[in-house]
Protein backbone atom coordinates (compact mmCIF):
# COMPACT_ATOMS: atom_id res chain seq x y z
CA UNK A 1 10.20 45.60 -1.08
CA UNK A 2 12.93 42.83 -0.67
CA UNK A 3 11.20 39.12 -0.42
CA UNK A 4 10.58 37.92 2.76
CA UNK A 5 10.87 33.63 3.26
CA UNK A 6 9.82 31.24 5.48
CA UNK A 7 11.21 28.06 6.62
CA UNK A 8 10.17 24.60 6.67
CA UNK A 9 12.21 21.60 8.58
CA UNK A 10 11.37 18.47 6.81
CA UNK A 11 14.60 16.83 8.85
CA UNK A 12 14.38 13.85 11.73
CA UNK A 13 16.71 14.77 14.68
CA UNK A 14 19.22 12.80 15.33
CA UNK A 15 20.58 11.74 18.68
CA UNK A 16 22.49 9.55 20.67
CA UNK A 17 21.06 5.94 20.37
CA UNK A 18 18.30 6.42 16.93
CA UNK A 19 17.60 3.57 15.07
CA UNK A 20 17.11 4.74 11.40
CA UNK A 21 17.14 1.19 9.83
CA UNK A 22 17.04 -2.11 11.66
CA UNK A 23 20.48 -3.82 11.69
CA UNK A 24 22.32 -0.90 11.43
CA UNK A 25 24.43 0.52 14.28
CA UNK A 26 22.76 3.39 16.42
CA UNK A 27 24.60 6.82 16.19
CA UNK A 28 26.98 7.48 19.28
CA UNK A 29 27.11 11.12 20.36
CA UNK A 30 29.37 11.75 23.21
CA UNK A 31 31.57 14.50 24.15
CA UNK A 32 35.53 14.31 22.79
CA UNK A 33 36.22 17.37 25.17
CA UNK A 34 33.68 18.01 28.44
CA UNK A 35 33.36 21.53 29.67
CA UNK A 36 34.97 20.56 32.58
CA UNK A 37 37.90 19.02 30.98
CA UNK A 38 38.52 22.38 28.97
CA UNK A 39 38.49 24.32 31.85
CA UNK A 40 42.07 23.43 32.62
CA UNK A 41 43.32 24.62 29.07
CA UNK A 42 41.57 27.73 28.29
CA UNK A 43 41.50 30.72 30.66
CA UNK A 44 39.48 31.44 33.58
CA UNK A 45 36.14 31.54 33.23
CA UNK A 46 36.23 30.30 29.47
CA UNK A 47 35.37 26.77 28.23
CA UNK A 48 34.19 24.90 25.39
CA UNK A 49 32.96 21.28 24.43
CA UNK A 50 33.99 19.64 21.36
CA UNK A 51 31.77 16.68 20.28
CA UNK A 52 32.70 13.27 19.46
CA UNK A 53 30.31 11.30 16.83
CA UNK A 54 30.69 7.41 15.48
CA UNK A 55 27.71 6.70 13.16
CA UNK A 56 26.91 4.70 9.96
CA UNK A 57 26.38 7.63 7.03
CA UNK A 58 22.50 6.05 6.50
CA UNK A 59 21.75 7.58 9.91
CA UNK A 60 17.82 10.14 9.86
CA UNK A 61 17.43 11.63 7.07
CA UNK A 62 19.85 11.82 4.44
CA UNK A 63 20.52 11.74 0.55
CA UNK A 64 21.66 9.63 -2.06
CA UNK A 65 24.46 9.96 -4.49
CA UNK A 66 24.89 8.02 -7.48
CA UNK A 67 28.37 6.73 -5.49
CA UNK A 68 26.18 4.81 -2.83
CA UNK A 69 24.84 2.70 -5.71
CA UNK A 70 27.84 2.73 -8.21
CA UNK A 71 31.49 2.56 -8.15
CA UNK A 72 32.00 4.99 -10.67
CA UNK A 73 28.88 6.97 -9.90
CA UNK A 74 30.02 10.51 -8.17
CA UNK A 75 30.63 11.34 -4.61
CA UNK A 76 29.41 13.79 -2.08
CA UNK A 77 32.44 15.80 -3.16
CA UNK A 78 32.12 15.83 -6.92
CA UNK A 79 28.18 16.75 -6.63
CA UNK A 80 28.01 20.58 -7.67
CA UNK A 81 26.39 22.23 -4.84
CA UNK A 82 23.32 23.83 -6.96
CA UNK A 83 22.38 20.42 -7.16
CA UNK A 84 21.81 20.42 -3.22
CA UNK A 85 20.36 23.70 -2.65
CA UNK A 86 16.98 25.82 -3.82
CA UNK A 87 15.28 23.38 -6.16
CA UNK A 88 11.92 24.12 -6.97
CA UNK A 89 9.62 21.58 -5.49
CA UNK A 90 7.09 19.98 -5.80
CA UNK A 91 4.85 17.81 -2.85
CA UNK A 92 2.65 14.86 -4.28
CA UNK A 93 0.63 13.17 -1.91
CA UNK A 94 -0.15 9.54 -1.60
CA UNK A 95 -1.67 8.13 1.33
CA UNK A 96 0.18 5.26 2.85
CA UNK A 97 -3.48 3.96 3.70
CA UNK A 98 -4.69 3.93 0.21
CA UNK A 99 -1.62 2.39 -1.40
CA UNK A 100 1.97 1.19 -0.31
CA UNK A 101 3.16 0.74 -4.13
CA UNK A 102 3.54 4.34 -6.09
CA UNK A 103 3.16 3.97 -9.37
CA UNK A 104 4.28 6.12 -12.52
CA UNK A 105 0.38 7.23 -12.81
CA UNK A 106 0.84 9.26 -9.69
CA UNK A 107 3.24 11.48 -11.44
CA UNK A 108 1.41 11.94 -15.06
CA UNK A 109 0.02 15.10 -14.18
CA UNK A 110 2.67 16.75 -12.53
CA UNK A 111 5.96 19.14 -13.89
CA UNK A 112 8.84 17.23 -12.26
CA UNK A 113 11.57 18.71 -14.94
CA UNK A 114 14.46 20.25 -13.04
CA UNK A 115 12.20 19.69 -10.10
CA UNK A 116 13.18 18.08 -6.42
CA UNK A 117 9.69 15.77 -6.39
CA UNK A 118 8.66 15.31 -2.74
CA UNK A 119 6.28 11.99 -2.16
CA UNK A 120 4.33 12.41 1.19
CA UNK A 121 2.61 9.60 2.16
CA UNK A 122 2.45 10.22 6.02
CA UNK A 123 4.48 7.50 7.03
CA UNK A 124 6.96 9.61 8.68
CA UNK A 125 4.40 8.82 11.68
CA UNK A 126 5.64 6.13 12.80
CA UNK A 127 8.96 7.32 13.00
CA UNK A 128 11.27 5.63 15.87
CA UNK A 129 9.03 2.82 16.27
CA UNK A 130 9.11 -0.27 15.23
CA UNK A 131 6.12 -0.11 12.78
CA UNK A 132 8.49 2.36 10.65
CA UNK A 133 10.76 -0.59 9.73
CA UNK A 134 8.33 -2.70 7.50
CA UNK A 135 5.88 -2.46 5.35
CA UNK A 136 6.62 1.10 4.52
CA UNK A 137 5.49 3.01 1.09
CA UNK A 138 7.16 3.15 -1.88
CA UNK A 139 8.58 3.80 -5.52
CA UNK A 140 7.66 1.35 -7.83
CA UNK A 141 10.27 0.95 -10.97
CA UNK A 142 7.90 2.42 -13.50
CA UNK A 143 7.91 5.19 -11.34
CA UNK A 144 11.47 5.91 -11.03
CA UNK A 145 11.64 5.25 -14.67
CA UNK A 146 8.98 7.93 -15.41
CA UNK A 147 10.31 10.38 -13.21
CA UNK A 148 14.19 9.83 -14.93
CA UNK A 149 13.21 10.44 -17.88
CA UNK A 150 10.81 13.48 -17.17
CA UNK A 151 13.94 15.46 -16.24
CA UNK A 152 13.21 15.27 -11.83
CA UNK A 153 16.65 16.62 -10.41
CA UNK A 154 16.07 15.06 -6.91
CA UNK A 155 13.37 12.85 -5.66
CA UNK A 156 12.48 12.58 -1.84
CA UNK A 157 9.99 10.42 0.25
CA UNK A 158 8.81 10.21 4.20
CA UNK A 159 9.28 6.69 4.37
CA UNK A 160 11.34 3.98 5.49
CA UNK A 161 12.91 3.15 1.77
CA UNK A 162 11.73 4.84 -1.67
CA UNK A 163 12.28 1.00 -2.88
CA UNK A 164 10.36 -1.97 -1.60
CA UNK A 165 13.00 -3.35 0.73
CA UNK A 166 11.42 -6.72 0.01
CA UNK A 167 13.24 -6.68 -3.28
CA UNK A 168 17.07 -6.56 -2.72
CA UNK A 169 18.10 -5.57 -6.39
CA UNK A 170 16.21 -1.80 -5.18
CA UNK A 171 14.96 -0.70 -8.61
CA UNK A 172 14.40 2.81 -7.72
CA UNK A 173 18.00 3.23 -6.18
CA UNK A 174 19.50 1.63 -9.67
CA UNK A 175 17.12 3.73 -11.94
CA UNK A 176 17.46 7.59 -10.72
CA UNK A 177 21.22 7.12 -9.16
CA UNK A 178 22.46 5.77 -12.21
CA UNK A 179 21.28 9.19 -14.04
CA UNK A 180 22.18 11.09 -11.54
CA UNK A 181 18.94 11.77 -9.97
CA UNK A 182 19.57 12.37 -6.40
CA UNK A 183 17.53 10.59 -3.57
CA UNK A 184 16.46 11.71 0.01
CA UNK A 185 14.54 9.42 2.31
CA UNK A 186 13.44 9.45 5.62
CA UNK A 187 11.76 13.35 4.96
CA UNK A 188 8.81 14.10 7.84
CA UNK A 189 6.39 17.43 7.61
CA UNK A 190 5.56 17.48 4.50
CA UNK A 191 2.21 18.23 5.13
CA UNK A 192 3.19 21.91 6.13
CA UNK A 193 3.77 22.38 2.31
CA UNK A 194 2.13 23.51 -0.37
CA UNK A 195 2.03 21.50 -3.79
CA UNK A 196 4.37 23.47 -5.46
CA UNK A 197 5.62 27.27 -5.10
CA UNK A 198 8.73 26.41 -2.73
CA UNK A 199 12.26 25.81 -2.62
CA UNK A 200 13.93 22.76 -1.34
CA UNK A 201 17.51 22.17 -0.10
CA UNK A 202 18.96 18.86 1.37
CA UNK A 203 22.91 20.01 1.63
CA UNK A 204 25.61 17.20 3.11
CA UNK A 205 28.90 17.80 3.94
CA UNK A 206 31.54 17.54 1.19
CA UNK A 207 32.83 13.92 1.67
CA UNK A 208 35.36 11.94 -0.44
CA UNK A 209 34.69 8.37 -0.84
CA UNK A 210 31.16 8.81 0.64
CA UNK A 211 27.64 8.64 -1.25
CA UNK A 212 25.02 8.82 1.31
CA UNK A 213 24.90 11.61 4.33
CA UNK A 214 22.51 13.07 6.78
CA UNK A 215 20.81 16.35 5.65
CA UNK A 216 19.13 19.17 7.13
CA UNK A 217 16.29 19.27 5.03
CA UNK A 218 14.18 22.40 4.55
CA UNK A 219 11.51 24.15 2.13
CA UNK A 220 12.04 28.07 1.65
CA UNK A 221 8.53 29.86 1.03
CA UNK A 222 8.14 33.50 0.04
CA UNK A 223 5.68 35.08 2.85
């Protein structure tokens, strides 16, 4: 009997006006063509609306290519699309009330090689508000470190920043981009997963010249 799957949106929406990060422009989501307008260029009884969209590429929840940290580092475009698309996962969970800073011990115990590492730390509560903004969980450099060199393909958190945004050389951006590691913030649900036993995929469009995107993120289960 073929395998049966369910799915799992781990993805903010993303409409006209949503802050992601303070200072950054809001997404504007209008129409290019109305319905109405197209009813004078298509037959009767036929019409169509084609969008319009203006929007900075850190907009919900997207991922991180090593080209949003380095000049050299690869684009959207030059990322092979396995390395996008059903990673085994893996959810570790540290409460955001316990602990802001997450450190390499929170990983010690855990197979992250080849693995997309999913931190849930429950943050993604206070999403579109302004407590989202500041004071937000995070990676700590010994845990970026750790998780480089334990083979993680991707690494992915709930929160605001997987860096300490208090520190503006972003340790945990430097660290995994630089080996290719890829990076998806701003994840919510995670606590509809199981630890392990899942498939992830995070895919953005294939951009030149671009090294951060909105994703629809999603977890594949077998029923």
């Amino acid at each position: 009997m073929a395998d049966t799957y369910r799915y799992f949106d781990l993805s903010h929406t993303i409409e006209n006006d949503l802050i992601t990060i303070k200072g950054m422009p809001a997404p504007i989501i209008c129409d290019y063509l109305t319905r109405a307008d197209s009813r004078a260029i298509y037959a009767e009884g036929t019409e169509f609306q084609i969008g319009k969209i203006e929007m900075v590429t850190n907009t919900g929840t997207y991922i991180d290519c090593p080209f949003h940290r380095y000049v050299e580092g690869k684009d959207l475009s030059e990322m092979a699309i396995e390395r996008f698309v059903d990673l085994d996962g893996v959810v570790v969970s540290v409460d955001h009330r316990q602990t802001l800073a997450i450190d390499a011990a929170c990983f010690h115990d855990i197979d992250v090689q080849g693995r997309a590492v999913l931190v849930h730390t429950g943050w993604d509560a206070f999403w579109s508000t302004p407590a989202y903004q500041t004071g937000h969980p995070y990676l700590t450099k010994d845990a970026a470190v750790y998780l480089r060199d334990s083979g993680a393909a991707l690494v992915g958190i709930d929160s605001h920043n997987i860096d300490d945004t208090r520190d503006q050389s972003r340790p945990v951006h430097t660290v995994l981009l630089g080996a290719e590691v890829l990076i998806c913030e701003h994840l919510c649900c995670l606590e509809t997963l199981p630890a392990v036993d899942f498939q992830f995929s995070a895919v953005p469009p294939k951009f030149k010249g671009v090294g951060t995107f909105p994703v629809r993120a999603m977890a594949r289960i077998v029923r």
